[in-house]
Protein backbone atom coordinates (compact mmCIF):
# COMPACT_ATOMS: atom_id res chain seq x y z
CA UNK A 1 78.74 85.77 31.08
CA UNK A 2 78.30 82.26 30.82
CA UNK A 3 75.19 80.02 30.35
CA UNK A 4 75.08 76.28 32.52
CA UNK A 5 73.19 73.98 30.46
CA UNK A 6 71.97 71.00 32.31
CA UNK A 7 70.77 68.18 29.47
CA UNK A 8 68.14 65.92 31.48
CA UNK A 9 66.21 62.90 30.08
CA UNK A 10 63.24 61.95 31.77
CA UNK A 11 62.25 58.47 32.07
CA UNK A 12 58.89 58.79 29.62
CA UNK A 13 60.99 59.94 27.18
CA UNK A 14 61.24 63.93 27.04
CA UNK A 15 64.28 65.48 26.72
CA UNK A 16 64.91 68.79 28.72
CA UNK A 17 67.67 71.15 28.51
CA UNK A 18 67.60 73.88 31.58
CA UNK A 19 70.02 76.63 30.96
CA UNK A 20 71.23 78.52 34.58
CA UNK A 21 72.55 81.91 33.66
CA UNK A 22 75.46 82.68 35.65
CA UNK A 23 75.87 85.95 36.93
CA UNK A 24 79.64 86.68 37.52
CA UNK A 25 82.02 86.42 34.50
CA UNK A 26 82.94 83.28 34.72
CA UNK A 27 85.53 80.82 32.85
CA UNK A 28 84.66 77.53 31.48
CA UNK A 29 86.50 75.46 34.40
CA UNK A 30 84.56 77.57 36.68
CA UNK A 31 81.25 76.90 35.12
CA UNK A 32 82.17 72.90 35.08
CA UNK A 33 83.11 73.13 38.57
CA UNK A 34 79.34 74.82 39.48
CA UNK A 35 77.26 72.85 37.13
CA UNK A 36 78.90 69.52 39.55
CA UNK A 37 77.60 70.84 42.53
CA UNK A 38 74.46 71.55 40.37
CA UNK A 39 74.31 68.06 39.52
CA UNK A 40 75.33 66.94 43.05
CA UNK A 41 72.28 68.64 44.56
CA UNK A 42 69.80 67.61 41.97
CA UNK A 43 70.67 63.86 41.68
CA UNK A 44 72.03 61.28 43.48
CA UNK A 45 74.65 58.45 40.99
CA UNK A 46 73.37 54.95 41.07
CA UNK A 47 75.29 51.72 39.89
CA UNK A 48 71.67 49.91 39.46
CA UNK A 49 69.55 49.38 37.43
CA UNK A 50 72.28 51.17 34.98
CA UNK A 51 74.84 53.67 36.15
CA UNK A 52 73.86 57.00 35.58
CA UNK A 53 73.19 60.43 37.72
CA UNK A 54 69.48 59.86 38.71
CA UNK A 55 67.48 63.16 39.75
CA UNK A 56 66.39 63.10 43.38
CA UNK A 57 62.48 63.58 42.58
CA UNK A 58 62.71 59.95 40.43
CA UNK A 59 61.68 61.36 36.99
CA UNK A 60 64.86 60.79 34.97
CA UNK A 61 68.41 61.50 34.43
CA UNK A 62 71.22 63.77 34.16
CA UNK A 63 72.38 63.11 30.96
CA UNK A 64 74.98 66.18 30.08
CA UNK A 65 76.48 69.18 31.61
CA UNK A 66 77.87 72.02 29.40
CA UNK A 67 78.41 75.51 29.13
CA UNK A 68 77.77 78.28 26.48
């Protein structure tokens, strides 16, 4: 089984790091793929002020995707 970890930085500072435990057996391209759409859903990417994935509830940013 494989573990999404989402690595979000929130704009007063705090550092959070949700992990999403996949069900299925999944491989690593597979994981990527989901934690996208993950990210997709969660944020929205802006050019301005700085580029970045911003969340969609305006209290910070995607800063990482990985998985374990």
């Amino acid at each position: 089984m494989k573990t999404l970890v989402i690595l979000i930085l929130l704009f007063d500072g705090t550092f959070l790091k949700q992990n999403i435990i996949l069900p299925a057996p999944t491989e690593v391209h597979d994981c990527l793929n989901y934690g996208e759409m993950f990210k997709e859903t969660i944020s929205t990417y802006r050019k301005e002020p700085y580029q970045g994935w911003y969340l969609n509830n305006g209290r910070g940013i995607i800063f990482g995707i990985m998985c374990e």
